[in-house]
C-alpha atoms as a PDB file:
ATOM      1  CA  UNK A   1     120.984  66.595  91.903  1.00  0.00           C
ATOM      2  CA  UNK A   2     124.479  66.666  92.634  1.00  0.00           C
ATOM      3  CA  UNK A   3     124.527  69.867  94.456  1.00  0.00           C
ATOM      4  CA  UNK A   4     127.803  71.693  95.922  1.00  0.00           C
ATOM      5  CA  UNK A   5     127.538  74.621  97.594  1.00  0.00           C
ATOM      6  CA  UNK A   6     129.806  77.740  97.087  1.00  0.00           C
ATOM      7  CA  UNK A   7     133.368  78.137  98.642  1.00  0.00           C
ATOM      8  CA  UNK A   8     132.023  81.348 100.483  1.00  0.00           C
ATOM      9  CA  UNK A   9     128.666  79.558 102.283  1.00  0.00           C
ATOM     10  CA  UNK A  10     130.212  77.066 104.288  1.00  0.00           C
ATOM     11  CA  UNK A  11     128.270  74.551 106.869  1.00  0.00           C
ATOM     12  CA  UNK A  12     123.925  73.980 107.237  1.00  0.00           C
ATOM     13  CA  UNK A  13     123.053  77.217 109.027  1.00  0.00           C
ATOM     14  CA  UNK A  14     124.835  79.172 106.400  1.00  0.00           C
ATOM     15  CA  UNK A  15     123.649  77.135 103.493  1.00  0.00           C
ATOM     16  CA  UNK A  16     119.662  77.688 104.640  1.00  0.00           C
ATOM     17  CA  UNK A  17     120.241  81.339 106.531  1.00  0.00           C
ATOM     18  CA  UNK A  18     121.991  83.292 103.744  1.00  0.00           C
ATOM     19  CA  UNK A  19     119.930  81.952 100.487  1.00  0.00           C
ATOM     20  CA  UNK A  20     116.371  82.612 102.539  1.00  0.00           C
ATOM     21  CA  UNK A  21     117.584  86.311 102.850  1.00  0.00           C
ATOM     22  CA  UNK A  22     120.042  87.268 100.286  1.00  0.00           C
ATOM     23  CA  UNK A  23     120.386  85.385  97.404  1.00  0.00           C
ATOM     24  CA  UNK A  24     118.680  86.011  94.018  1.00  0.00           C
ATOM     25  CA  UNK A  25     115.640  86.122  93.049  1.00  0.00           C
ATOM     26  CA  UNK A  26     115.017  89.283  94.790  1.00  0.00           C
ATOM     27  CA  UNK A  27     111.313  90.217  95.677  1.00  0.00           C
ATOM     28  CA  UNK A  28     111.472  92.889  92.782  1.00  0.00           C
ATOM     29  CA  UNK A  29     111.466  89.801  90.568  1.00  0.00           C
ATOM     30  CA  UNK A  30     108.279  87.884  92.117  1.00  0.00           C
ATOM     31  CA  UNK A  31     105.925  87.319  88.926  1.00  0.00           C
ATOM     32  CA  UNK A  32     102.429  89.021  88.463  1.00  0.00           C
ATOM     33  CA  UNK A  33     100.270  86.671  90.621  1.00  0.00           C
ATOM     34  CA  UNK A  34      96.454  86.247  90.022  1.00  0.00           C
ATOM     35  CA  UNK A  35      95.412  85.101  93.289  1.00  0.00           C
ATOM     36  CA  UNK A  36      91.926  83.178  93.767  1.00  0.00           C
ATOM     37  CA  UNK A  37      90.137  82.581  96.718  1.00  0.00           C
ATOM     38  CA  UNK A  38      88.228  79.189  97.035  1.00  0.00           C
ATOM     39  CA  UNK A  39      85.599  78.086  99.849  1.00  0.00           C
ATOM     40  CA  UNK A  40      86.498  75.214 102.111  1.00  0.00           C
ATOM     41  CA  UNK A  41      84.202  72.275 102.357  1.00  0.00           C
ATOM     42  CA  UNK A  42      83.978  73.238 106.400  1.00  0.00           C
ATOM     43  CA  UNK A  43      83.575  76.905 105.360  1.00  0.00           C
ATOM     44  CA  UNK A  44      86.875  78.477 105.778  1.00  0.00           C
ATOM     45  CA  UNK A  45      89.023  79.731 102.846  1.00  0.00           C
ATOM     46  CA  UNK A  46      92.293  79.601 100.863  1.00  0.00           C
ATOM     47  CA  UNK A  47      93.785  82.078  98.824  1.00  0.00           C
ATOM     48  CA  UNK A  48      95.488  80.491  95.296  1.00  0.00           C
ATOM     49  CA  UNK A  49      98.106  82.578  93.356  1.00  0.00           C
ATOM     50  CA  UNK A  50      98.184  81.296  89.503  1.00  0.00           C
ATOM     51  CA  UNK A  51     100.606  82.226  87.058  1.00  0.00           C
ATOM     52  CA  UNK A  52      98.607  81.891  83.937  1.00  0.00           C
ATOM     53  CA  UNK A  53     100.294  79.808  80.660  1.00  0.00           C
ATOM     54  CA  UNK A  54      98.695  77.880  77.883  1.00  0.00           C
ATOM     55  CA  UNK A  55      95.093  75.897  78.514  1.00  0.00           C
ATOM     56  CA  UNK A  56      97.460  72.873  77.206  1.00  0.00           C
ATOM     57  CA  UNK A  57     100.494  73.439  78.725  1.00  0.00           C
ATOM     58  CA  UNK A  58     101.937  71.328  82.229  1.00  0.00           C
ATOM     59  CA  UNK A  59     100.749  72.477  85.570  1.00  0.00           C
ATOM     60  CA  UNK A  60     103.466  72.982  88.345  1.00  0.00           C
ATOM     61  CA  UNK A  61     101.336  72.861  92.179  1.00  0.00           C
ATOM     62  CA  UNK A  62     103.582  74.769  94.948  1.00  0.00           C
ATOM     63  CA  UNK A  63     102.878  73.428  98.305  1.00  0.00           C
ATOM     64  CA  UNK A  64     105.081  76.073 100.599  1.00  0.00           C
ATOM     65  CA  UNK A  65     106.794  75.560 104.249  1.00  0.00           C
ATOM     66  CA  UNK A  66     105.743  76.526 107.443  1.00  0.00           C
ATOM     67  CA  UNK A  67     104.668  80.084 107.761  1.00  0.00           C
ATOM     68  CA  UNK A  68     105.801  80.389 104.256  1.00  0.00           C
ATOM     69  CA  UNK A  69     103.782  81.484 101.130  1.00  0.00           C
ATOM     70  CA  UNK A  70     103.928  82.490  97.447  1.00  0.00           C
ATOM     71  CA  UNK A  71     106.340  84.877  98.116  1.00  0.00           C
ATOM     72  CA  UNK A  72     109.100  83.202  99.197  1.00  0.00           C
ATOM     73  CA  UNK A  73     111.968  83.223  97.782  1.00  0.00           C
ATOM     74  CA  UNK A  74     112.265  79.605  96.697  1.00  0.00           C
ATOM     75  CA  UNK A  75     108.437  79.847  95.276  1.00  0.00           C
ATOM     76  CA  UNK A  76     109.477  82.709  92.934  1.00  0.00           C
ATOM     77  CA  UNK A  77     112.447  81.199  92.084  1.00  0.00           C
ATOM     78  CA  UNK A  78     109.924  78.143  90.790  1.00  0.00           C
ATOM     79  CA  UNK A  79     107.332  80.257  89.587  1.00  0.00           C
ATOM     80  CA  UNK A  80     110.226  81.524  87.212  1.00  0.00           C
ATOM     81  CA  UNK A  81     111.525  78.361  86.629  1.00  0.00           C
ATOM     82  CA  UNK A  82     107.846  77.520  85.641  1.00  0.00           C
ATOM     83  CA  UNK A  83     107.261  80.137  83.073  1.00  0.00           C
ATOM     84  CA  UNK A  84     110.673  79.423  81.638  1.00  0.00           C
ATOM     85  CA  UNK A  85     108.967  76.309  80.731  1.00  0.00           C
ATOM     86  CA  UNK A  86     105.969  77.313  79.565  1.00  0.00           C
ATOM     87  CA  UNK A  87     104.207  76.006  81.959  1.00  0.00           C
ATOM     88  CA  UNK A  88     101.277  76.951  84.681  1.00  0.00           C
ATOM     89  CA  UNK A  89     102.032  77.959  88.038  1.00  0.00           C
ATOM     90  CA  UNK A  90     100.041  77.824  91.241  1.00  0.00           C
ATOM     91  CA  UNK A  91     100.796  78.122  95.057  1.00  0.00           C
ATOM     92  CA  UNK A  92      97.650  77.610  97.408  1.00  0.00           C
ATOM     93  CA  UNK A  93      97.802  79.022 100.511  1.00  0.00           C
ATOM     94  CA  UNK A  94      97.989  76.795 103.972  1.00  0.00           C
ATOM     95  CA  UNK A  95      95.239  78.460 106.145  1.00  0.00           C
ATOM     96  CA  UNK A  96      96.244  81.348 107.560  1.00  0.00           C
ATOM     97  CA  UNK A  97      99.728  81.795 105.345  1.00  0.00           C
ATOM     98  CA  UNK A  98      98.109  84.629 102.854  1.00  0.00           C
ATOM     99  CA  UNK A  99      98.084  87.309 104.697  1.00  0.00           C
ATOM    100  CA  UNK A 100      94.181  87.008 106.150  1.00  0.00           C
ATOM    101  CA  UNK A 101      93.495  84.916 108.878  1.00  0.00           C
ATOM    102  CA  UNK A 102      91.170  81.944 108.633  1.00  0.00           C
ATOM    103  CA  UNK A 103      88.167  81.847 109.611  1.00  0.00           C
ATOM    104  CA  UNK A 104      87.902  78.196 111.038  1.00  0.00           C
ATOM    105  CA  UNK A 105      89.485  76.810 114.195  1.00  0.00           C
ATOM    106  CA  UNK A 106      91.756  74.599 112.417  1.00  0.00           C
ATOM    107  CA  UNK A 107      94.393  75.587 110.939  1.00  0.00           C
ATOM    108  CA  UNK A 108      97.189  73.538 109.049  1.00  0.00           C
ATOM    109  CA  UNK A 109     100.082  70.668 110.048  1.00  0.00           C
ATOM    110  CA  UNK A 110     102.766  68.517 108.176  1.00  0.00           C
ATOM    111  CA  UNK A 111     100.368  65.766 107.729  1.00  0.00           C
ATOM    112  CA  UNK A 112      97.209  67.731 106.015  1.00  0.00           C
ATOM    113  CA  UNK A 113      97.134  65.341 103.584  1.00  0.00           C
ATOM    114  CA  UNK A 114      93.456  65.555 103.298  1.00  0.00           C
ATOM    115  CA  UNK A 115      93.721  69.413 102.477  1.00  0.00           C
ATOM    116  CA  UNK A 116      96.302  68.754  99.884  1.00  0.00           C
ATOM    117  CA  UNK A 117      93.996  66.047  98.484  1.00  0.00           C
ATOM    118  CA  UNK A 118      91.231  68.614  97.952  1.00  0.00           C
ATOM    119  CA  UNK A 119      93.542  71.409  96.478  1.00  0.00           C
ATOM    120  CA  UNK A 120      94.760  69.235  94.257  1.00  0.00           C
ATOM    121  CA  UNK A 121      91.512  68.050  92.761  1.00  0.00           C
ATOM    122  CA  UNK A 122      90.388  71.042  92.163  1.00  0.00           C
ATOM    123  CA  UNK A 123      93.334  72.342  90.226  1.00  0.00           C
ATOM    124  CA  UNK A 124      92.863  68.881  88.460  1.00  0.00           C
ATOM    125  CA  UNK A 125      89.678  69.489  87.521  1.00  0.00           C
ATOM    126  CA  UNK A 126      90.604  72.416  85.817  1.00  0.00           C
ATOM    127  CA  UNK A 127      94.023  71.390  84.044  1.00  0.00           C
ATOM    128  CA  UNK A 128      93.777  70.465  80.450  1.00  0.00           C
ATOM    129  CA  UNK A 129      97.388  68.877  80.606  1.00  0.00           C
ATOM    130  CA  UNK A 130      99.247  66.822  82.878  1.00  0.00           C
ATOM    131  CA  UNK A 131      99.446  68.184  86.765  1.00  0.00           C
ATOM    132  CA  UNK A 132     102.590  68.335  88.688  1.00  0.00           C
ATOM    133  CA  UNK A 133     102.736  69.042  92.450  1.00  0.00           C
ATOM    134  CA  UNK A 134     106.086  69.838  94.465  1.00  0.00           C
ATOM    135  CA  UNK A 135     106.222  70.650  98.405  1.00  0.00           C
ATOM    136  CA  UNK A 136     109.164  72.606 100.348  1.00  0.00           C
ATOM    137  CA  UNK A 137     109.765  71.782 104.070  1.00  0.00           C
ATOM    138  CA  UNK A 138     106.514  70.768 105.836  1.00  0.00           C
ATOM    139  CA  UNK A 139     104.359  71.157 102.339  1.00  0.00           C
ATOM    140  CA  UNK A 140     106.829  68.551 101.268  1.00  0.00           C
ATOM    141  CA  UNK A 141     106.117  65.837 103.818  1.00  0.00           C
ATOM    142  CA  UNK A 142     102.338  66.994 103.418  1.00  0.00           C
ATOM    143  CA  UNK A 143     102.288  66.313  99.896  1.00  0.00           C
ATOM    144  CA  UNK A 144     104.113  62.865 100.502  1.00  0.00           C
ATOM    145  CA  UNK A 145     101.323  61.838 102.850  1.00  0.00           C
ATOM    146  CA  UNK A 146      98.843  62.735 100.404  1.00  0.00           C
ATOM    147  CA  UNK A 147     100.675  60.088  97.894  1.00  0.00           C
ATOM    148  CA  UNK A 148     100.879  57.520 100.583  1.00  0.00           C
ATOM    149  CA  UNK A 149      97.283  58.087 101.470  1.00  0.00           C
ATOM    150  CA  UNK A 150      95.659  58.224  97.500  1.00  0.00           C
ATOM    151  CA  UNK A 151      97.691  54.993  96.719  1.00  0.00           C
ATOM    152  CA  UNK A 152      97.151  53.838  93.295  1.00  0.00           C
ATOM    153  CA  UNK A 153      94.427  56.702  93.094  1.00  0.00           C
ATOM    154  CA  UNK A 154      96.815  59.527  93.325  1.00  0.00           C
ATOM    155  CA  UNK A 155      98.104  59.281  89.312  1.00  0.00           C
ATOM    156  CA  UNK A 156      94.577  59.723  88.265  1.00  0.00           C
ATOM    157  CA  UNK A 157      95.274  63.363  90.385  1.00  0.00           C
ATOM    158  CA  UNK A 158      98.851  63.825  89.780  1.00  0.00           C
ATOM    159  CA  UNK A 159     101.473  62.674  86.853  1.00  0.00           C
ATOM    160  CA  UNK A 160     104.533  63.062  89.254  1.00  0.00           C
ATOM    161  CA  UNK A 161     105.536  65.162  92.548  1.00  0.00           C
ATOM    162  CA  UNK A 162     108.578  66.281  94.374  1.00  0.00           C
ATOM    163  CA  UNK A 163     109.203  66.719  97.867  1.00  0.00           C
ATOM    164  CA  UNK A 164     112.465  69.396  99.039  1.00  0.00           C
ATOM    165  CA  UNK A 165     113.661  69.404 102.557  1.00  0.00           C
ATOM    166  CA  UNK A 166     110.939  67.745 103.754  1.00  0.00           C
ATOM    167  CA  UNK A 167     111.097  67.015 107.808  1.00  0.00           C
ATOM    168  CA  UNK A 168     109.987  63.130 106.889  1.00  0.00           C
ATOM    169  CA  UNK A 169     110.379  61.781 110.517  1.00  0.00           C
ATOM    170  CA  UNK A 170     108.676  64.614 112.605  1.00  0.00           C
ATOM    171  CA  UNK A 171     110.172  63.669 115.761  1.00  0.00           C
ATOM    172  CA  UNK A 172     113.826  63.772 114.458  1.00  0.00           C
ATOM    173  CA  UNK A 173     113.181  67.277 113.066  1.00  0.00           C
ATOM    174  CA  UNK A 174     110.868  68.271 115.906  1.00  0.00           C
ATOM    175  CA  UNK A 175     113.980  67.768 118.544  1.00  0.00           C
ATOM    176  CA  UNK A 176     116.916  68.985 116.095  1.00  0.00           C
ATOM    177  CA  UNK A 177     115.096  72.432 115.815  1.00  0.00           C
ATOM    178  CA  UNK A 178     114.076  72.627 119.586  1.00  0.00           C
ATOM    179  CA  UNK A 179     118.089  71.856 120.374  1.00  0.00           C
ATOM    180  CA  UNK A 180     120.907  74.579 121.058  1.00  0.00           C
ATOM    181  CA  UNK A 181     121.870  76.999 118.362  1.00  0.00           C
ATOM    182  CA  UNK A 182     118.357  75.337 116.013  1.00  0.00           C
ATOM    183  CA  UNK A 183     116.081  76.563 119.027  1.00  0.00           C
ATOM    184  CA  UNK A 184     117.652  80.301 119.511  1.00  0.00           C
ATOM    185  CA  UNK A 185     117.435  81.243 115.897  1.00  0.00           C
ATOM    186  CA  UNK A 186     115.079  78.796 114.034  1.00  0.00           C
ATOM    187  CA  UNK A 187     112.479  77.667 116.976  1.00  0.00           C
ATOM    188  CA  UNK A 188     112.301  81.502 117.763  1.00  0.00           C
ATOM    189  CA  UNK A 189     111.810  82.686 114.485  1.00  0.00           C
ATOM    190  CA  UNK A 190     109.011  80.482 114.135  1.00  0.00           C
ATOM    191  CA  UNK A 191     107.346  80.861 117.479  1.00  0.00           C
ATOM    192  CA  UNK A 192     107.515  84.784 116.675  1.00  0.00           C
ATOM    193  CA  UNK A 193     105.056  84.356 113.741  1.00  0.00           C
ATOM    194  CA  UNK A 194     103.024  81.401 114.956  1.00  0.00           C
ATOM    195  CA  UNK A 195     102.335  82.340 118.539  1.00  0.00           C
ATOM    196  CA  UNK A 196      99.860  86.066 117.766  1.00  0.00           C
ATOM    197  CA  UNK A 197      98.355  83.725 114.988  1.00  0.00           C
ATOM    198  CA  UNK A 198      97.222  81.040 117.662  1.00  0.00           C
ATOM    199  CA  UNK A 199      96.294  83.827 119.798  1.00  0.00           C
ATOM    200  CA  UNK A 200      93.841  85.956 117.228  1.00  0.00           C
ATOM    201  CA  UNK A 201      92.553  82.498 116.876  1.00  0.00           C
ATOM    202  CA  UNK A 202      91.483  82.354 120.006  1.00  0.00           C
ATOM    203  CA  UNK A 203      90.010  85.123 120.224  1.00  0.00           C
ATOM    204  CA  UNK A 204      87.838  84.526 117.248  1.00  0.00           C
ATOM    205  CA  UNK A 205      87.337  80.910 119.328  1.00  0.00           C
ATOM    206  CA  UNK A 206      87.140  81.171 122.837  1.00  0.00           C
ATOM    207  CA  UNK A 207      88.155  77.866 124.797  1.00  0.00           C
ATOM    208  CA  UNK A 208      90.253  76.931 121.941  1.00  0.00           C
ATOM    209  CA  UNK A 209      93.497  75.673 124.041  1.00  0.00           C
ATOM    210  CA  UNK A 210      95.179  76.474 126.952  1.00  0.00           C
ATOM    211  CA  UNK A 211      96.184  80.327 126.563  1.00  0.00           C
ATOM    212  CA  UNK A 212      98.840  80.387 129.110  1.00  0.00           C
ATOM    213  CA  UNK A 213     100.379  77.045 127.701  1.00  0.00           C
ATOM    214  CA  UNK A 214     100.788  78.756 124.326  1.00  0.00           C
ATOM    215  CA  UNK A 215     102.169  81.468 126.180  1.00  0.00           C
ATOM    216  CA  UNK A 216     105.106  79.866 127.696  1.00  0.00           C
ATOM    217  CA  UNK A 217     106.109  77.532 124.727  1.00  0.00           C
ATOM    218  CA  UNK A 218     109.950  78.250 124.129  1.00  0.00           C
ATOM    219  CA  UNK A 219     109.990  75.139 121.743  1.00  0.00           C
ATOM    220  CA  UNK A 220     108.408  73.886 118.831  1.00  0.00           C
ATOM    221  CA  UNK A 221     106.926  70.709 120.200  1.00  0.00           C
ATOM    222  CA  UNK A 222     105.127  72.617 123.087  1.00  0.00           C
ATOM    223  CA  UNK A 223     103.576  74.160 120.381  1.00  0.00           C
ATOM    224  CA  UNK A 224     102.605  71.842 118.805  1.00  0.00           C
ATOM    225  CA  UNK A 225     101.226  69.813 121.961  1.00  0.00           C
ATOM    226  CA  UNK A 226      99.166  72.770 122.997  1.00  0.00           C
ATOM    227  CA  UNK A 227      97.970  73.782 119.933  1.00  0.00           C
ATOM    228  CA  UNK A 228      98.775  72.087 116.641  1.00  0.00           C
ATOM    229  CA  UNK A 229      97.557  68.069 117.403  1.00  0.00           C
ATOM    230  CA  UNK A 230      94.597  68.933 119.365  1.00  0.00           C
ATOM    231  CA  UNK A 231      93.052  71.086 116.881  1.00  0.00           C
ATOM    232  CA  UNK A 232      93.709  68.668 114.097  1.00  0.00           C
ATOM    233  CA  UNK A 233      92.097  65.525 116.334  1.00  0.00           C
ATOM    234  CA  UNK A 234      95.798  64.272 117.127  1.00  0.00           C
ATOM    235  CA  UNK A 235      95.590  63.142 120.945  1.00  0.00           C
ATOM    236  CA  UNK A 236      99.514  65.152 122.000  1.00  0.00           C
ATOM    237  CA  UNK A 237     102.807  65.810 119.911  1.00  0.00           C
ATOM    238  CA  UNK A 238     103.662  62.252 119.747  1.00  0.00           C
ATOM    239  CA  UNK A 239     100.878  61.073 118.233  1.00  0.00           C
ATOM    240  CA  UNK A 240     100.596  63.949 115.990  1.00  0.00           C
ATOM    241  CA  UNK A 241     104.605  63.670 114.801  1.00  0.00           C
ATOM    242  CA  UNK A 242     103.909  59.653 114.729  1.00  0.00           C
ATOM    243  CA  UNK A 243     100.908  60.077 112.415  1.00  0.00           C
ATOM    244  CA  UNK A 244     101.928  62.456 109.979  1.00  0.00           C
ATOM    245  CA  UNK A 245     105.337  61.945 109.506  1.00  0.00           C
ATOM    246  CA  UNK A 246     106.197  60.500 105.803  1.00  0.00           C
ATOM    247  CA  UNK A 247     109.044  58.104 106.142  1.00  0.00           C
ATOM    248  CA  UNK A 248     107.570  55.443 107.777  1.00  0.00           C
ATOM    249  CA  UNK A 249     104.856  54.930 104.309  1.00  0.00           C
ATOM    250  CA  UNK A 250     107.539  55.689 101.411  1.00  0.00           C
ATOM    251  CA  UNK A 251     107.020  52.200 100.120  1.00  0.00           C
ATOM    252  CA  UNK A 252     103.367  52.730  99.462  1.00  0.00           C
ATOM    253  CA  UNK A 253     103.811  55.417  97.169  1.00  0.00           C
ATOM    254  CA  UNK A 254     102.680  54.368  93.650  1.00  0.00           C
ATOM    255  CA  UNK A 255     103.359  57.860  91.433  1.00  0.00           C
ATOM    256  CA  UNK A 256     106.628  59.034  90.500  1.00  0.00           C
ATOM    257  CA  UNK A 257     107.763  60.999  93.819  1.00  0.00           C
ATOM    258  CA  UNK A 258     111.034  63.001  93.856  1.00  0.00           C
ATOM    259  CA  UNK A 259     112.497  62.755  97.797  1.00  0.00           C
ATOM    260  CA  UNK A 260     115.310  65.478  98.220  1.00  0.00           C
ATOM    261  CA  UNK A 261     116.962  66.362 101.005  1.00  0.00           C
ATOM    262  CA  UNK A 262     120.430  68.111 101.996  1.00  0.00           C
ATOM    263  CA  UNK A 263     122.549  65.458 104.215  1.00  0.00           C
ATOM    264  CA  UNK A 264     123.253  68.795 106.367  1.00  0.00           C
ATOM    265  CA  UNK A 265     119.724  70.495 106.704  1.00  0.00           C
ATOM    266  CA  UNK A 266     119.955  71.715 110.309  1.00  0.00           C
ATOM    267  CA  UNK A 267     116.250  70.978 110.683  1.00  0.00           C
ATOM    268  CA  UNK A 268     116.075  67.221 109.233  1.00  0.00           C
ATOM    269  CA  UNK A 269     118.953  64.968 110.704  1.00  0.00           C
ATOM    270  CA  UNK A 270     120.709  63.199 108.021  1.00  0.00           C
ATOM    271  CA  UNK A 271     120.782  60.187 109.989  1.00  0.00           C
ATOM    272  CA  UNK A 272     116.695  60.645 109.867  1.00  0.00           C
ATOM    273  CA  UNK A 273     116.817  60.217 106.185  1.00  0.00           C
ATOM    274  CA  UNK A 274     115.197  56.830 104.713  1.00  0.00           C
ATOM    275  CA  UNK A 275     117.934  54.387 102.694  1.00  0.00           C
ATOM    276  CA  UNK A 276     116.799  53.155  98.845  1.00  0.00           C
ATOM    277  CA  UNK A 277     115.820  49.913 100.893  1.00  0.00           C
ATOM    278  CA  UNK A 278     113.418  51.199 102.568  1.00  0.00           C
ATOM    279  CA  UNK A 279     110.973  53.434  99.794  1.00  0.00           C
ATOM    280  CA  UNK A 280     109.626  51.713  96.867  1.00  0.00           C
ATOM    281  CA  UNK A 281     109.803  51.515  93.647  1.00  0.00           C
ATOM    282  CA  UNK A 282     108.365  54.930  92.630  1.00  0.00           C
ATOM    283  CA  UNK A 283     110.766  56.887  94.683  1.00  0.00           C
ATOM    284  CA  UNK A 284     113.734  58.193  93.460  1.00  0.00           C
ATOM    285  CA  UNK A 285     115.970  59.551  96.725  1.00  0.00           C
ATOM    286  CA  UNK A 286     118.295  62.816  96.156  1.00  0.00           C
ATOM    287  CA  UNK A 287     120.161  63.274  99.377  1.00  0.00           C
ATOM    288  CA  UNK A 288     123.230  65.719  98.692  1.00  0.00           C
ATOM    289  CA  UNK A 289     126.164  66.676 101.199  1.00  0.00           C
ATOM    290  CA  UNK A 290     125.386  70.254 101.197  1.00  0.00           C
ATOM    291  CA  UNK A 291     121.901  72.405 100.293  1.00  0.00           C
ATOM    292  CA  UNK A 292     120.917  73.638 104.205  1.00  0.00           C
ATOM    293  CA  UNK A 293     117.601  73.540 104.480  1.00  0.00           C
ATOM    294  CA  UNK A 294     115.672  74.628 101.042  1.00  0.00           C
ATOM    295  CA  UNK A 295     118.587  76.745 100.512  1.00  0.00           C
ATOM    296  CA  UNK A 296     121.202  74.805  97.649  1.00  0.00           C
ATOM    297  CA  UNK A 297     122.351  78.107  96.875  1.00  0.00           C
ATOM    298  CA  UNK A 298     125.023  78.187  93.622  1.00  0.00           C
ATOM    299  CA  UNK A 299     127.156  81.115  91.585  1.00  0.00           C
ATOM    300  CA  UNK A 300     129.077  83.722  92.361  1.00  0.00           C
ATOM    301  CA  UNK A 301     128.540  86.240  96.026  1.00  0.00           C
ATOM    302  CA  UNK A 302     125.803  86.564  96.741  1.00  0.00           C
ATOM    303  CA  UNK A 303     124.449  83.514  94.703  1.00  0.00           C
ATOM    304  CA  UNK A 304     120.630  82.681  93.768  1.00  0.00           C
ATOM    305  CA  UNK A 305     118.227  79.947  94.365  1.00  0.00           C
ATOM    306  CA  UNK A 306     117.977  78.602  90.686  1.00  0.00           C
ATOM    307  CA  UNK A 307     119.465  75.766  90.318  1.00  0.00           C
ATOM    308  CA  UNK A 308     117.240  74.031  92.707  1.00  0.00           C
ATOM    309  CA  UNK A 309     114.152  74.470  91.636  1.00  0.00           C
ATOM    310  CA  UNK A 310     114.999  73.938  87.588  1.00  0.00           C
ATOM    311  CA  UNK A 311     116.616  70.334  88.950  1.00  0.00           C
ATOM    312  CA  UNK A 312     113.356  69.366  90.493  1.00  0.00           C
ATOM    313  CA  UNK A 313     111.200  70.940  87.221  1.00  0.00           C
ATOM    314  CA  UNK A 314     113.532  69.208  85.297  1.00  0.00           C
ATOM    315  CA  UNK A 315     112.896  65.386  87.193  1.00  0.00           C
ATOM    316  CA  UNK A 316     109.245  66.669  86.974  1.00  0.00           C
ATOM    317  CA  UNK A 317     109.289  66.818  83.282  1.00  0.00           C
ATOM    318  CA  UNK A 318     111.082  63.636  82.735  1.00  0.00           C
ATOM    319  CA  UNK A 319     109.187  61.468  84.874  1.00  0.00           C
ATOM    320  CA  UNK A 320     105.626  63.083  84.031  1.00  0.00           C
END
């Protein structure tokens, strides 16, 4: 994907600000979701929103960014590019991200590759044609560890899978957002959702984590210290950004894996980004100038989200 952005959206911020609020597809054009709720092994539950297509046809997997869901602009603008296609559509739910909270303690983190594993073989199970799986942001680097993980085993789940913006080295992302202009707008904006979430949490679980840590977290990684890697059996941040961060296990990917990332996402360094020496085979690397983070808007003021997601359904197609 040789992606440029427009004259009028210049620089990262304004590449991944503007498209996330403004650009087309509006939420007037989301698609008539059926949305399916499935029982966790542990108990807990996801919520699933299919676009139906032919019992034959190709099945596209959404796995959506942090605090994201099926709404998003970027997962209509697939969902479209889907059913443009032909092709099935689903988008499951991270715990917590459907608008009902979760029942469980845990909730979700950019390594859950053992929740993607699951989700994925159960849409498997029910696809009569090939399955496809893409991830944005942290489903991105998810979905990645779930392909280094299932090794050879993961083409007997998927036939290909793309990863956009994905934050592949956790600790380069984790201090780019937490830094100057990244931590007032970005850092905030996520703390503003996360934070009552952990909270209601913890009231459903008393003696979950440290209340007044959460409290005072100003920055992403205190977050995640106090809440995120000790509910998901990481022992602090460190080991928890070590673990599930994807870069350092791109060579053991054996399915066809799309890797694309902007070179100025303000989230994910470009300096973090991995080099064709050091992925395998399997991995193709798209790593434009411009894009922002999951934004590569295009056209005319005040531009849509199209192009982007008909690239990657287009490499999808190809390689599957």
């Amino acid at each position: 994907m040789n992606h440029r952005a427009p004259w009028w959206l210049p620089g990262g911020n304004a590449q991944t600000i503007w498209p996330a609020l403004f650009s087309a597809p509006r939420a007037d054009a989301m698609p008539a979701y059926r949305r399916e709720r499935w029982t966790t092994p542990d108990g807990d539950f996801v919520d699933v929103d299919h676009l139906p297509g032919p019992p034959d046809a190709p099945w596209l997997v959404l796995f959506h960014g942090l605090e994201s869901s099926s709404a998003s602009r970027y997962a209509v603008a697939f969902a479209l590019a889907a059913r443009a296609r032909g092709w099935r559509f689903s988008v499951p739910h991270f715990r917590g991200c459907s608008g009902e909270p979760n029942l469980a303690p845990r909730s979700y983190h950019s390594g859950d590759f053992e929740e993607i594993g699951w989700m994925l073989s159960r849409l498997r199970a029910a696809a009569g044609a090939p399955l496809l799986a893409a991830g944005v942001s942290l489903g991105g680097n998810a979905l990645l560890r779930f392909a280094e993980e299932a090794g050879n085993s993961a083409a007997t789940v998927v036939r290909a899978v793309a990863a956009v913006s994905a934050p592949l080295d956790l600790a380069a992302a984790g201090a780019a957002i937490d830094r100057g202009f990244n931590r007032l707008v970005y850092a905030r904006m996520f703390l503003r959702s996360m934070k009552p979430r952990a909270l209601a949490a913890l009231a459903r679980h008393p003696g979950l984590f440290d209340r007044e840590r959460l409290v005072a977290a100003r920055m992403l990684r205190d977050f995640d210290d106090c809440f995120t890697a000790p509910l998901h059996g990481f022992s602090g941040v460190d080991d928890y950004w070590r673990r599930a961060s994807a870069k350092p296990h791109l060579n053991t990917i054996r399915v066809p894996t799309l890797v694309l990332n902007a070179r100025n996402d303000p989230f994910v360094p470009g300096w973090s980004l991995p080099t064709r020496d050091a992925v395998g085979p399997h991995v193709t690397l798209w790593q434009p100038a411009e894009g922002g983070h999951v934004g590569f808007a295009t056209g005319a003021f005040p531009g849509h989200v199209h192009a982007m997601p008909a690239a990657v359904c287009d490499w999808l197609a190809a390689a599957a």
